[in-house]
Protein backbone atom coordinates (compact mmCIF):
# COMPACT_ATOMS: atom_id res chain seq x y z
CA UNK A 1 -113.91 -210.17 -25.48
CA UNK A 2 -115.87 -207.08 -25.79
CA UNK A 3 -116.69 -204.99 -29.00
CA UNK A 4 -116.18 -201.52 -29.69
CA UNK A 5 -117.35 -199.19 -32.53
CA UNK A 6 -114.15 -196.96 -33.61
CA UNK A 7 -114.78 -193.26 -35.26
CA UNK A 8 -112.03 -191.75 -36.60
CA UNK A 9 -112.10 -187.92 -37.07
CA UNK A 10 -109.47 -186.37 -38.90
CA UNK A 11 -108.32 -183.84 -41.95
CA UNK A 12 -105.53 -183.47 -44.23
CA UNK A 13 -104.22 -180.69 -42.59
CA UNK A 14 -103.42 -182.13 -39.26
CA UNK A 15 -101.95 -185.57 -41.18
CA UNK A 16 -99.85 -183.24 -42.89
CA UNK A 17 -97.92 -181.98 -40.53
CA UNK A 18 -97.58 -184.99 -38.56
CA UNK A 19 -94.12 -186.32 -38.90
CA UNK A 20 -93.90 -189.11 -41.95
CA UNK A 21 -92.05 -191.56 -39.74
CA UNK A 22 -94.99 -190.80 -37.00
CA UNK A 23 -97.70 -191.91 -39.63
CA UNK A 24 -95.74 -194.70 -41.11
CA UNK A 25 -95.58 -196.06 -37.83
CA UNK A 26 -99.63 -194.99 -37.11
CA UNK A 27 -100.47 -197.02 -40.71
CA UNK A 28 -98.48 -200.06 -38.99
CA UNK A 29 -100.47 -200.06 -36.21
CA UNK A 30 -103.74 -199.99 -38.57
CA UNK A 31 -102.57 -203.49 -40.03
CA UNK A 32 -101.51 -204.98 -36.90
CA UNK A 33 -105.07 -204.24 -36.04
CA UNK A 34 -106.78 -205.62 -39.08
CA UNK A 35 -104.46 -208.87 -39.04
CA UNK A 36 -105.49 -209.19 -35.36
CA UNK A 37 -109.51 -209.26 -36.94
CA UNK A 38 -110.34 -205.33 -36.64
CA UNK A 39 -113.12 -204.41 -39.39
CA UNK A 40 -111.45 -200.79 -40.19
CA UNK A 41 -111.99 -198.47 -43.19
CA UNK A 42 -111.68 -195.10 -44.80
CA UNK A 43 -115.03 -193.11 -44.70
CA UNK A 44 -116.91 -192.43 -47.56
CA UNK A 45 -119.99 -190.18 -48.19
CA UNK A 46 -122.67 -190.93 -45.80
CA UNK A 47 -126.12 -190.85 -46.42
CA UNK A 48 -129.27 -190.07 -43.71
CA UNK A 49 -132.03 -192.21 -44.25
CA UNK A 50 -135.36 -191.52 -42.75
CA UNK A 51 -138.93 -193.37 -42.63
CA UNK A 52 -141.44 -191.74 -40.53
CA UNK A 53 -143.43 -193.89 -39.03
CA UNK A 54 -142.77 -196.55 -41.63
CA UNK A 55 -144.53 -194.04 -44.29
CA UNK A 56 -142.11 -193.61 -46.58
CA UNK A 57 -138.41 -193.51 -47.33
CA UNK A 58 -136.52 -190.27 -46.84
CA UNK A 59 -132.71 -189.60 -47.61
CA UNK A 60 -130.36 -186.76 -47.37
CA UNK A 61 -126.96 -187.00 -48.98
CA UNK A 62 -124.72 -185.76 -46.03
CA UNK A 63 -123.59 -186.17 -42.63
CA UNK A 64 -126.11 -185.96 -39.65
CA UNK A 65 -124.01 -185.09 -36.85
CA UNK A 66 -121.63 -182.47 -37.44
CA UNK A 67 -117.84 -181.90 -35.27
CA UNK A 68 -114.93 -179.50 -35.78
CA UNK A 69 -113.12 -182.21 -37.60
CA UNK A 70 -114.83 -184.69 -40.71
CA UNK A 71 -115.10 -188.31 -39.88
CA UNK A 72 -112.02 -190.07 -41.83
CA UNK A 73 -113.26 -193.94 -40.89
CA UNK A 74 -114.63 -196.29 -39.01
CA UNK A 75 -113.61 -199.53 -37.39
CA UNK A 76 -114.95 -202.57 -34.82
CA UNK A 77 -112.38 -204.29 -32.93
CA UNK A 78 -111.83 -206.25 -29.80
CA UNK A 79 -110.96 -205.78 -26.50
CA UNK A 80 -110.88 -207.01 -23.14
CA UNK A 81 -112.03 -203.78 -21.31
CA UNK A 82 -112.35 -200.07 -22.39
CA UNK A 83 -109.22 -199.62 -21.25
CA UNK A 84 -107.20 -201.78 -23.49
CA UNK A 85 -109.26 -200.70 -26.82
CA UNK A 86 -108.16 -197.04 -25.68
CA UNK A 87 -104.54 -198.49 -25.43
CA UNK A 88 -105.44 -200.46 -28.77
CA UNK A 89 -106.08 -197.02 -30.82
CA UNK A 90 -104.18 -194.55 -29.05
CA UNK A 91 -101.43 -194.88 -31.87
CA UNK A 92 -103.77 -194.74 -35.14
CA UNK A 93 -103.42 -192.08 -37.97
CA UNK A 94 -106.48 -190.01 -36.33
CA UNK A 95 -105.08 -190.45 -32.89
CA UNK A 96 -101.33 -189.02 -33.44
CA UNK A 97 -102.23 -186.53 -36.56
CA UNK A 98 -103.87 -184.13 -34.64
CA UNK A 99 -107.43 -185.80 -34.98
CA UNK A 100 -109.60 -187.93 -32.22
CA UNK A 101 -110.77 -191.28 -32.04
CA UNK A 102 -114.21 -191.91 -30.33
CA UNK A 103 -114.22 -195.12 -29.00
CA UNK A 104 -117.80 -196.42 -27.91
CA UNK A 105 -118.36 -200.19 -25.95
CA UNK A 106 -121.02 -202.05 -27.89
CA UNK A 107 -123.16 -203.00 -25.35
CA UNK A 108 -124.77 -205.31 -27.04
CA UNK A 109 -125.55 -206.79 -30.89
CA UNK A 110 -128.94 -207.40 -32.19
């Protein structure tokens, strides 16, 4: 099995308006995940860090990369192919409430 890194963007907005019986069923599909051994979680405040040529520490309260919608979480699940995480996330809060979810192959871990 293969692992993937899951980003979730999302915003209040588009959950909102998302039918409730659509994101009950979307929050399901979040704990058949995590009883299946996903790693997934709500997104806090991140925080750059820096060092310059090992010369000293730098940080930056904020996100780095910026898109039209905030990151909402984060996740690490399992998969036999690209294909079948895709399948595996397609019904997630982010995917059906109007957000995106990135899914990226970790190609390999250190």
């Amino acid at each position: 099995m293969q692992k993937f890194v899951i980003i979730d963007y999302g915003d209040r907005k588009g959950y909102d308006r998302t039918p409730a019986t659509l994101r009950d069923a979307a929050h399901a599909e979040d704990r058949t995940l995590l009883a299946g051994g996903a790693v997934i979680g709500i997104a806090g405040t991140p925080m750059q860090v820096r060092n310059p040529e090992a010369g000293g520490v730098e940080t930056t309260s904020g996100p780095f990369m910026s898109a039209a919608l905030p990151v909402a979480g984060f996740g690490i699940i399992e998969a036999a192919s690209l294909g079948e995480a895709v399948g595996m996330v397609s019904t997630v809060p982010c995917a059906v409430a109007y957000g995106v979810v990135e899914v990226w192959p970790l190609e390999r871990t250190l």
